[in-house]
C-alpha atoms as a PDB file:
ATOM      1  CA  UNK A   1       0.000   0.000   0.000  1.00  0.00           C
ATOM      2  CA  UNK A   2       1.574   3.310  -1.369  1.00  0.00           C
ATOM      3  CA  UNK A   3       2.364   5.753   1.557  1.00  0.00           C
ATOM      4  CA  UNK A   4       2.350   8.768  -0.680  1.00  0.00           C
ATOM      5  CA  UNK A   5      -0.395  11.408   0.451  1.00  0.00           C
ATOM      6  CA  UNK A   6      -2.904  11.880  -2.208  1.00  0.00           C
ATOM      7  CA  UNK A   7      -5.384  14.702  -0.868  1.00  0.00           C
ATOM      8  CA  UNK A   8      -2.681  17.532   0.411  1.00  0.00           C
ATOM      9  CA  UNK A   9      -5.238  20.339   2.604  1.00  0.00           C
ATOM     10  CA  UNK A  10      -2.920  23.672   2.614  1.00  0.00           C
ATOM     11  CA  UNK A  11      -3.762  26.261   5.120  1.00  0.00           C
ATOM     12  CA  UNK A  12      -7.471  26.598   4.060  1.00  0.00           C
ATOM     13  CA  UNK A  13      -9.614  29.197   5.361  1.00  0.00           C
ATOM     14  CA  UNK A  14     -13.615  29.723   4.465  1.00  0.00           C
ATOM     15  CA  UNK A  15     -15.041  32.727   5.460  1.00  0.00           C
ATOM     16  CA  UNK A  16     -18.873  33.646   5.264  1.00  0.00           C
ATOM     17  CA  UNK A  17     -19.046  37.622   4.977  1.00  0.00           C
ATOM     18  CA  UNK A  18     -17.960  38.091   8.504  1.00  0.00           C
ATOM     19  CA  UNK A  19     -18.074  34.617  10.174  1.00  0.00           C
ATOM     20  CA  UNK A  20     -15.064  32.582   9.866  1.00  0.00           C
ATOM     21  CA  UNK A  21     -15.938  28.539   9.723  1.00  0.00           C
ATOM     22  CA  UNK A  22     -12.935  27.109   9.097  1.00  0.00           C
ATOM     23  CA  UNK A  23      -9.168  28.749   9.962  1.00  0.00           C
ATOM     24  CA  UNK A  24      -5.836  27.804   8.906  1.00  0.00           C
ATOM     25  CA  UNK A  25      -6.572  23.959   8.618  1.00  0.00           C
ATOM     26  CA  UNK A  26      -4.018  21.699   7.274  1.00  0.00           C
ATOM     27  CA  UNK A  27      -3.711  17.959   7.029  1.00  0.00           C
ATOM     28  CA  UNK A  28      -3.257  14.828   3.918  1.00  0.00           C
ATOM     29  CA  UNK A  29      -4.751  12.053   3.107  1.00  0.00           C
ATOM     30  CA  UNK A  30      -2.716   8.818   2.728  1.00  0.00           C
ATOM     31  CA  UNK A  31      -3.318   7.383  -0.467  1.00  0.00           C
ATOM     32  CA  UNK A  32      -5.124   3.568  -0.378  1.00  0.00           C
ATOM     33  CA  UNK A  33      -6.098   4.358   3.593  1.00  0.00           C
ATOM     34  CA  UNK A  34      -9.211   5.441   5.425  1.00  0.00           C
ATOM     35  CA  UNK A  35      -9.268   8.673   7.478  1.00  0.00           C
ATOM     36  CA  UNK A  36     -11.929  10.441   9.385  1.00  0.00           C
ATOM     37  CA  UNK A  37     -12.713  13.706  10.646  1.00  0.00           C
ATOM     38  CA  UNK A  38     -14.659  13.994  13.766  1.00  0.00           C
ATOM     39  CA  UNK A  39     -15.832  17.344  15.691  1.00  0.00           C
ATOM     40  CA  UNK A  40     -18.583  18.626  18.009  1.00  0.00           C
ATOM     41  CA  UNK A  41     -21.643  20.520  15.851  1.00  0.00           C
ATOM     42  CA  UNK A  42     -20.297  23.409  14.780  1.00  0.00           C
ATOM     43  CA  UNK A  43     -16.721  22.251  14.420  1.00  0.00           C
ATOM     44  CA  UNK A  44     -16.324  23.356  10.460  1.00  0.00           C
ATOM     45  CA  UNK A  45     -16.054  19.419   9.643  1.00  0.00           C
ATOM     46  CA  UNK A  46     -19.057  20.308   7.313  1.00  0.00           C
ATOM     47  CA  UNK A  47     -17.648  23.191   5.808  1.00  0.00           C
ATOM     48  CA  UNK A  48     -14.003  21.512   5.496  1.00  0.00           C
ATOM     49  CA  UNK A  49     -15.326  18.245   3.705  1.00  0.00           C
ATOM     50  CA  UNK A  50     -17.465  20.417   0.715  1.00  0.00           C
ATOM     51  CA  UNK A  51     -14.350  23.121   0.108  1.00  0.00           C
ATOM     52  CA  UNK A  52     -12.317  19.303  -0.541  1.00  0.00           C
ATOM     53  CA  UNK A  53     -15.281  17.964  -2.321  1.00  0.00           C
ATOM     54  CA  UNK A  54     -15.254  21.211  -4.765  1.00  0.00           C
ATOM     55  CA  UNK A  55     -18.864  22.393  -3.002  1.00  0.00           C
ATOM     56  CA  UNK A  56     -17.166  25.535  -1.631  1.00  0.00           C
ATOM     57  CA  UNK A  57     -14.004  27.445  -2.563  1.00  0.00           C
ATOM     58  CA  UNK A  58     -11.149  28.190  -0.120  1.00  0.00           C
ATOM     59  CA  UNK A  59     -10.917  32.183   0.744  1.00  0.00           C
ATOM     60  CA  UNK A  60      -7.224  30.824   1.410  1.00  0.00           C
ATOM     61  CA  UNK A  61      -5.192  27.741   1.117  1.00  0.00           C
ATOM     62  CA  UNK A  62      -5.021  25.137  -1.823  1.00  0.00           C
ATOM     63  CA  UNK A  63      -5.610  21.885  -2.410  1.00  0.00           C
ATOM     64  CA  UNK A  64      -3.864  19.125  -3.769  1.00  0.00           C
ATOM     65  CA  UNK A  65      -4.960  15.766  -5.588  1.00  0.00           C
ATOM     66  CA  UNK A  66      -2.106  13.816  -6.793  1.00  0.00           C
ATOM     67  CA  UNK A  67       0.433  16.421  -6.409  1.00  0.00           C
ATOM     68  CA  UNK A  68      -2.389  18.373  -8.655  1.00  0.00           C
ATOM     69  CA  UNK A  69      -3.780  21.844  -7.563  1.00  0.00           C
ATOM     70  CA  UNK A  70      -7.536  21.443  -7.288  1.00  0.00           C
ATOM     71  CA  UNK A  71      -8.346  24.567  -5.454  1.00  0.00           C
ATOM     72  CA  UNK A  72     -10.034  25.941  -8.189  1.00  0.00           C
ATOM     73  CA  UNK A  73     -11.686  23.003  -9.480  1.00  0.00           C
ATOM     74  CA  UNK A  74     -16.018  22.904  -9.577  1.00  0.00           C
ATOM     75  CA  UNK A  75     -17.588  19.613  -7.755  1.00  0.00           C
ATOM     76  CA  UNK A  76     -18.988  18.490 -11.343  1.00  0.00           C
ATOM     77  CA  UNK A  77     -14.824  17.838 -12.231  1.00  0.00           C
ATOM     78  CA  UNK A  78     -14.456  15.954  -9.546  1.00  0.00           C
ATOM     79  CA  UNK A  79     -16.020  12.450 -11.013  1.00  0.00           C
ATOM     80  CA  UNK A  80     -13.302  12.965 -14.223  1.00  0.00           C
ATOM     81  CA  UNK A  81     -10.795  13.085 -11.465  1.00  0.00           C
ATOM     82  CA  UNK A  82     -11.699   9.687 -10.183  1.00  0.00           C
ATOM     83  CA  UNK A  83     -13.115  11.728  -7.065  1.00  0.00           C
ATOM     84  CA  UNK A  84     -17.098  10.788  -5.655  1.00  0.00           C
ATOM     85  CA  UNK A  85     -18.907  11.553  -2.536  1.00  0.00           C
ATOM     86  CA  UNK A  86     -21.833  10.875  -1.159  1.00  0.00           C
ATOM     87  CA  UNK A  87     -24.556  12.923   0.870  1.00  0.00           C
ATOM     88  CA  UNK A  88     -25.282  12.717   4.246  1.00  0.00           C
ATOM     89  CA  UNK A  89     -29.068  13.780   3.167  1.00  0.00           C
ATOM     90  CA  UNK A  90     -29.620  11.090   0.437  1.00  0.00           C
ATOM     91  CA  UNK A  91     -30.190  11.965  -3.102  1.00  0.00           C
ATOM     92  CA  UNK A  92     -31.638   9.221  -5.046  1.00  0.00           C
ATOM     93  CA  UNK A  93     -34.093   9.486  -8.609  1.00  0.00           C
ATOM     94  CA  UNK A  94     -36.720   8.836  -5.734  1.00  0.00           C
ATOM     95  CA  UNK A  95     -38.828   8.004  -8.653  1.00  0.00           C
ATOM     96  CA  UNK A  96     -36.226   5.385 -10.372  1.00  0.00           C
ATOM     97  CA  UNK A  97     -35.242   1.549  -9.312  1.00  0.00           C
ATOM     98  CA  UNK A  98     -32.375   0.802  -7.371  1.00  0.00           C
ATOM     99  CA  UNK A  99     -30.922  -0.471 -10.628  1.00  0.00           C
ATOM    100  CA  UNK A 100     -32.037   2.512 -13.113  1.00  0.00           C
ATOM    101  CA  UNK A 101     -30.253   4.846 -10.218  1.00  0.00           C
ATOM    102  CA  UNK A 102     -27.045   2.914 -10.562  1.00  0.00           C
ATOM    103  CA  UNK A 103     -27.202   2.377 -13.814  1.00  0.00           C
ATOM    104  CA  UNK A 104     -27.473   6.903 -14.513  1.00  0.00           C
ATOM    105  CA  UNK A 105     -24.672   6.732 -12.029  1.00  0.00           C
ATOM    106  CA  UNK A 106     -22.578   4.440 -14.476  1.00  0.00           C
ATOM    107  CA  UNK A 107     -22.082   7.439 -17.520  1.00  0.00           C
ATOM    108  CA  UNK A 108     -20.306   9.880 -15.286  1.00  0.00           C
ATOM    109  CA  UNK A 109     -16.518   9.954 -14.430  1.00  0.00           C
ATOM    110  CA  UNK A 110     -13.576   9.331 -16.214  1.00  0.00           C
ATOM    111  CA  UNK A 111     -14.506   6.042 -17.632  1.00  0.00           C
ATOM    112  CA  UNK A 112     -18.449   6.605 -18.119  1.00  0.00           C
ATOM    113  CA  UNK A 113     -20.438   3.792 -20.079  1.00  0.00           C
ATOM    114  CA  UNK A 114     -20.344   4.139 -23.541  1.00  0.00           C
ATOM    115  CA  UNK A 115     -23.476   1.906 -24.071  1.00  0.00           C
ATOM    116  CA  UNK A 116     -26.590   1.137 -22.521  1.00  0.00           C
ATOM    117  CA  UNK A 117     -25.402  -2.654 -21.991  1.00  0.00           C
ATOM    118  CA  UNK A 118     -22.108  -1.478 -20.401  1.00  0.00           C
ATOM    119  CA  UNK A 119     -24.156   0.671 -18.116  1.00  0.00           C
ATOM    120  CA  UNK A 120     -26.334  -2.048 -16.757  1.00  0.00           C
ATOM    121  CA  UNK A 121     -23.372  -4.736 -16.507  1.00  0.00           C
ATOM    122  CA  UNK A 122     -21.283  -2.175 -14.634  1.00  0.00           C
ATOM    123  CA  UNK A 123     -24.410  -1.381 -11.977  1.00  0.00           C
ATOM    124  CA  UNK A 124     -25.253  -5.271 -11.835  1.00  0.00           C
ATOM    125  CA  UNK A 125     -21.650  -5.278 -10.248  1.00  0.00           C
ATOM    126  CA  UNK A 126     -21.942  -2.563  -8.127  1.00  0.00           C
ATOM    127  CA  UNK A 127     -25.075  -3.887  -6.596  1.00  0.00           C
ATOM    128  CA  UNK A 128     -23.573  -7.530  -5.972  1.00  0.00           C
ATOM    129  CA  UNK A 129     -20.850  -5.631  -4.354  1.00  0.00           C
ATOM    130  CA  UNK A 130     -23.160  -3.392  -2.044  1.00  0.00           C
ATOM    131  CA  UNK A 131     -25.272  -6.446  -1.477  1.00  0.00           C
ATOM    132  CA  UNK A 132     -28.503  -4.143  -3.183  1.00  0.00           C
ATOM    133  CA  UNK A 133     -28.445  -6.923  -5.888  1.00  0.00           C
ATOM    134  CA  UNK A 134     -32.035  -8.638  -4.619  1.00  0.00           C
ATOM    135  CA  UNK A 135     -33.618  -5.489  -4.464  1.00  0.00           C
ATOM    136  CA  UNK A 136     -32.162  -4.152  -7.582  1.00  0.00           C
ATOM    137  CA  UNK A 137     -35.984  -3.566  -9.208  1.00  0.00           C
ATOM    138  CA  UNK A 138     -37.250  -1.676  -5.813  1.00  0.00           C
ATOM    139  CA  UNK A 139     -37.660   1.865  -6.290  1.00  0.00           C
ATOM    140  CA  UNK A 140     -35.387   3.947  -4.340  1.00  0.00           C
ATOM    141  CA  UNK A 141     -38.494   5.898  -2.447  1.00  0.00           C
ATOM    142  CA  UNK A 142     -39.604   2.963  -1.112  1.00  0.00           C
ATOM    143  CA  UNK A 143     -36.294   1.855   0.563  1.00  0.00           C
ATOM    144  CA  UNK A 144     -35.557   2.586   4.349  1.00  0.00           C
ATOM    145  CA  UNK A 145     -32.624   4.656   5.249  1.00  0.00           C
ATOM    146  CA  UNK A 146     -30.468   1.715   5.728  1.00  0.00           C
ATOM    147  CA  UNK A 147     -30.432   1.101   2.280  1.00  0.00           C
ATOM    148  CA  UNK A 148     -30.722   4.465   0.555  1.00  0.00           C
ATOM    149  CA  UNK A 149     -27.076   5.099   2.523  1.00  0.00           C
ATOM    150  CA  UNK A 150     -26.156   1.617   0.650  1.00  0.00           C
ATOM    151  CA  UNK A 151     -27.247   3.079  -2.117  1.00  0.00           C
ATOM    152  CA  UNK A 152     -26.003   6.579  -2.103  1.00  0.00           C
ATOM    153  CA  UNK A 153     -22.213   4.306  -1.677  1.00  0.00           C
ATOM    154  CA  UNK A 154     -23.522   2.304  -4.900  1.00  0.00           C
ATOM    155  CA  UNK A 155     -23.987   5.228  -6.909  1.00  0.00           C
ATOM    156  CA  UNK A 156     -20.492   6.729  -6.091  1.00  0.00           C
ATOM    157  CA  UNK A 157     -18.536   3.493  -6.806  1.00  0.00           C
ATOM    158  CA  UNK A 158     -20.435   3.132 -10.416  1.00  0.00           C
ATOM    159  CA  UNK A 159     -18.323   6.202 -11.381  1.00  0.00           C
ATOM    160  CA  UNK A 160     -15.040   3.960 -10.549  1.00  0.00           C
ATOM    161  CA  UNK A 161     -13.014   6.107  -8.001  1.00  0.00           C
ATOM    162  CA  UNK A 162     -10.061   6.127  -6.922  1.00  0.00           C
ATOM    163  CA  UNK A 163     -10.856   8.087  -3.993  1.00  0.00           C
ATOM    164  CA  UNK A 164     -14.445   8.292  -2.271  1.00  0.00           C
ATOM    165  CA  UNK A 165     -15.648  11.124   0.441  1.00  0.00           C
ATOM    166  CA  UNK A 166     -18.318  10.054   2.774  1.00  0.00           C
ATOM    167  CA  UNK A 167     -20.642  12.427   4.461  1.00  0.00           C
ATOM    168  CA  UNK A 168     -21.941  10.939   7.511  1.00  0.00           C
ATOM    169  CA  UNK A 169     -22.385   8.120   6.342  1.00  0.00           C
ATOM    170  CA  UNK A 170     -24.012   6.105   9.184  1.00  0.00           C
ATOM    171  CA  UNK A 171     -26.032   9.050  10.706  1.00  0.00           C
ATOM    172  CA  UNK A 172     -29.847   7.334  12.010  1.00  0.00           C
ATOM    173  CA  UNK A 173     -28.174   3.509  11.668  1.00  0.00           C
ATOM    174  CA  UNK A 174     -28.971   1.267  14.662  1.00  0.00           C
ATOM    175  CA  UNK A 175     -25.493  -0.529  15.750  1.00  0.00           C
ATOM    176  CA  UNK A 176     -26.541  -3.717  13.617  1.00  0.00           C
ATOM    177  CA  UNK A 177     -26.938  -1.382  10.767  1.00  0.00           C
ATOM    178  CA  UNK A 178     -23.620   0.620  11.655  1.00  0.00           C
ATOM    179  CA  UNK A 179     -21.758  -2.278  11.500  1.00  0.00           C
ATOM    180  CA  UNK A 180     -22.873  -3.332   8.271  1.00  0.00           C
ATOM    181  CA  UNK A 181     -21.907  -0.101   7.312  1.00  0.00           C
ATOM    182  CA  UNK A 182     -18.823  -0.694   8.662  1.00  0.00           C
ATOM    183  CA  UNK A 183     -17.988  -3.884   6.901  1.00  0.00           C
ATOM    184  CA  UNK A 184     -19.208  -2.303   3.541  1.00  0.00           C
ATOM    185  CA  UNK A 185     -16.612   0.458   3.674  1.00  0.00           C
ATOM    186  CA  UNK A 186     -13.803  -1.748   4.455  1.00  0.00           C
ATOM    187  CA  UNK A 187     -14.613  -3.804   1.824  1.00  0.00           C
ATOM    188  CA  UNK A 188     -14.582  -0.794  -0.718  1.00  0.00           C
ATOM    189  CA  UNK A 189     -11.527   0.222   0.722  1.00  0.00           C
ATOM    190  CA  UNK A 190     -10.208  -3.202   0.465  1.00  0.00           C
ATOM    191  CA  UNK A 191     -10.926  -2.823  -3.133  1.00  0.00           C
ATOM    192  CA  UNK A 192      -8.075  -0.008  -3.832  1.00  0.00           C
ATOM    193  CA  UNK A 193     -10.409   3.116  -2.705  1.00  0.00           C
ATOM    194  CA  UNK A 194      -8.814   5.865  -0.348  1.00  0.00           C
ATOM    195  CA  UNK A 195     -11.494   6.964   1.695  1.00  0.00           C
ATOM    196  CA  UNK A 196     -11.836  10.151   3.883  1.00  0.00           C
ATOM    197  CA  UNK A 197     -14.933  10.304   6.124  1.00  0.00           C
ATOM    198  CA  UNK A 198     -16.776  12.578   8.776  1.00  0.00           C
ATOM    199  CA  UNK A 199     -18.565  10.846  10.860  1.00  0.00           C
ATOM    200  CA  UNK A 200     -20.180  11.313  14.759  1.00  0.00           C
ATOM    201  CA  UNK A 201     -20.644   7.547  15.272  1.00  0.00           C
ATOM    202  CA  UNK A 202     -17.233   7.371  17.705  1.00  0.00           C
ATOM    203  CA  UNK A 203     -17.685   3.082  17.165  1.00  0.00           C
ATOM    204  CA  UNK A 204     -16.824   3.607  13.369  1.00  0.00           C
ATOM    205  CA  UNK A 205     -14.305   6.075  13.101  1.00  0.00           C
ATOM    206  CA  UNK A 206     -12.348   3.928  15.769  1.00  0.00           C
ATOM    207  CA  UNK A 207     -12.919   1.041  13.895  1.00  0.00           C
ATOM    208  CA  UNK A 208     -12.094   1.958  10.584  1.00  0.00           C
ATOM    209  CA  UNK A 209      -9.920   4.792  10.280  1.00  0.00           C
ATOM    210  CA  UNK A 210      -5.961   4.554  10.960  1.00  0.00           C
ATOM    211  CA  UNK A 211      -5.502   8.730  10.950  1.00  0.00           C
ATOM    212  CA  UNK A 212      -8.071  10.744  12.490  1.00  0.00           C
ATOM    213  CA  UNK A 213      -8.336  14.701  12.346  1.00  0.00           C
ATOM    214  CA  UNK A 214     -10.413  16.849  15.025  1.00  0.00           C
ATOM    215  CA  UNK A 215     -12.001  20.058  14.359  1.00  0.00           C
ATOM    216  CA  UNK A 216     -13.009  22.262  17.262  1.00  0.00           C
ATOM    217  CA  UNK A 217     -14.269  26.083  16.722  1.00  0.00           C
ATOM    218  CA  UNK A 218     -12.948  25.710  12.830  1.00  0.00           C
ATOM    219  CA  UNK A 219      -9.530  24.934  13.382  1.00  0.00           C
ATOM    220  CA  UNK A 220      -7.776  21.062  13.927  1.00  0.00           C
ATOM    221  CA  UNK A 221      -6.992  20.660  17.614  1.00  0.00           C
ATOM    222  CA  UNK A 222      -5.241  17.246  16.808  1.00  0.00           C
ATOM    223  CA  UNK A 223      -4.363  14.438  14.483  1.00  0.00           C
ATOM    224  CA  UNK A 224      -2.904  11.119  14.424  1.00  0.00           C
ATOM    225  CA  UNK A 225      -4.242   7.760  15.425  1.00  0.00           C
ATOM    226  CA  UNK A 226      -7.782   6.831  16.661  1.00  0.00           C
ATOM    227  CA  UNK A 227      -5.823   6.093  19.606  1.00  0.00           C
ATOM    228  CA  UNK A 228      -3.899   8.835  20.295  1.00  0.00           C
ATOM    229  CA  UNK A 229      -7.008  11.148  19.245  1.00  0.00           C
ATOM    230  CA  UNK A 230      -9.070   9.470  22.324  1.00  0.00           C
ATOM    231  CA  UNK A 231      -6.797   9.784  24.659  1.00  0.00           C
ATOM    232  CA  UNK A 232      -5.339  13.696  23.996  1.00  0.00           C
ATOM    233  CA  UNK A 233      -6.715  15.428  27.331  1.00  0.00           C
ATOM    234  CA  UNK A 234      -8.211  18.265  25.002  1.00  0.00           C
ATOM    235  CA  UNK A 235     -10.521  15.673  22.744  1.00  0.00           C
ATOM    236  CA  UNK A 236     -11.947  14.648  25.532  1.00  0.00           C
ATOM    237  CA  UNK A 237     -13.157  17.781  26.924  1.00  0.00           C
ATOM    238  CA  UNK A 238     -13.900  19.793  24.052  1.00  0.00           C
ATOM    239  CA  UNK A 239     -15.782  16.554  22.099  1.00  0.00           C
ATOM    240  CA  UNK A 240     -16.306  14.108  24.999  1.00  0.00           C
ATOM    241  CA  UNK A 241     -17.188  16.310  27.606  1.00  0.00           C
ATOM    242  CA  UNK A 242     -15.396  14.745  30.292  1.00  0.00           C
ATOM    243  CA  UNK A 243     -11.330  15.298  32.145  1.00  0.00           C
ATOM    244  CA  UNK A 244      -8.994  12.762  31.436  1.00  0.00           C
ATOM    245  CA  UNK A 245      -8.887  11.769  35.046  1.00  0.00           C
ATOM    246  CA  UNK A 246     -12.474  11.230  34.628  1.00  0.00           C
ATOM    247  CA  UNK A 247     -12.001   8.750  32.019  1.00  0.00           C
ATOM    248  CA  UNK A 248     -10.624   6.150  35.116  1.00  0.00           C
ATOM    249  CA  UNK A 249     -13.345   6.928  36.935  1.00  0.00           C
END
């Protein structure tokens, strides 16, 4: 598994007229890993994760993708880049099948379907891989939320990235359901995708991600390992609520 970074986050900054959401942020993205940010409401996690996705430009900083300055980029690049994302509020063609919103999935990105047939053949794969296959002909309205998150993944990974964001991603799961979730990211990422995730379910950032970044009032308060992040005296107040000494209580 390469080492080499392949998001680079340079000193961004986002202001909104006179509120400042994010300051002076900096971090990368190890290329073929998974890493999460986490953050009490309010934190600029939000606001970080769409000026990466292309959503909303820096007011300073770049980014990097590849060694490649993206800062100016627009979100509808991103999918030629071999870049998706998903939503934390889903966004399925509510009025579509699981399969037909796959399937519109499969033309975008760098190597869109050229045909009909290799459209349906490419979502047919997607949705074994998911595990949407046996409700392929359901339409996407009439799935539960467990599912539409399945499918908002299933969509992204039609476009065949290289590197997938993930927006909440488990927000209103049960813990059966989160861990399902669970075991379908690591098998994407498994599959050769670099993921980078914010999430508030503590169980799954733990689990999954080897580097974790925290956010705290718009600027990162700390980085490194899920277990180094839970055990830095300052998480713990600012995001846990508790002391450290209260943590052997």
């Amino acid at each position: 598994m390469a080492e080499s970074p392949i998001i680079e986050v340079q000193n961004i900054t986002k202001r909104f007229k006179g509120l400042t959401a994010v300051k002076d942020v900096s971090f990368s993205i190890r290329e073929g890993g998974i890493t999460g940010m986490i953050g009490p409401n309010g934190a600029g996690k939000s606001t970080t994760f769409n000026m990466i996705c292309g959503y909303y430009p820096p007011t300073e900083g770049r980014i990097f993708y590849k060694g490649e300055d993206i800062t100016d980029k627009k979100a509808f690049e991103y999918t030629n880049m071999k870049i998706a994302r998903t939503f934390q509020i889903m966004k399925p063609l509510k009025n579509l099948s699981v399969l037909d919103n796959v399937v519109a999935s499969s033309y975008f990105g760098h190597a869109g379907a050229k045909s009909v047939r290799e459209a349906r053949e490419r979502a047919m794969e997607v949705l074994q891989f998911t595990g949407l296959f046996e409700k392929r002909h359901v339409l996407s309205k009439d799935m539960g939320t467990p599912d539409q998150k399945r499918l908002e993944m299933a969509r992204a990974l039609a476009t065949k990235p290289e590197m997938l964001f993930l927006d909440e991603n488990m927000a209103g799961l049960n813990p059966a359901e989160t861990e399902e979730a669970i075991r379908l990211i690591r098998k994407i990422n498994e599959s050769g995708v670099t993921i980078f995730l914010i999430e508030h379910i503590m169980q799954a950032v733990v689990s999954l991600c080897e580097e974790v970044i925290v956010l705290h009032h718009g600027e990162k308060i700390v980085e490194g390992t899920p277990e180094q992040v839970m055990n830095d005296p300052y998480v713990m107040e600012v995001y846990l609520g508790m002391k450290k000494e209260d943590a052997h209580a």
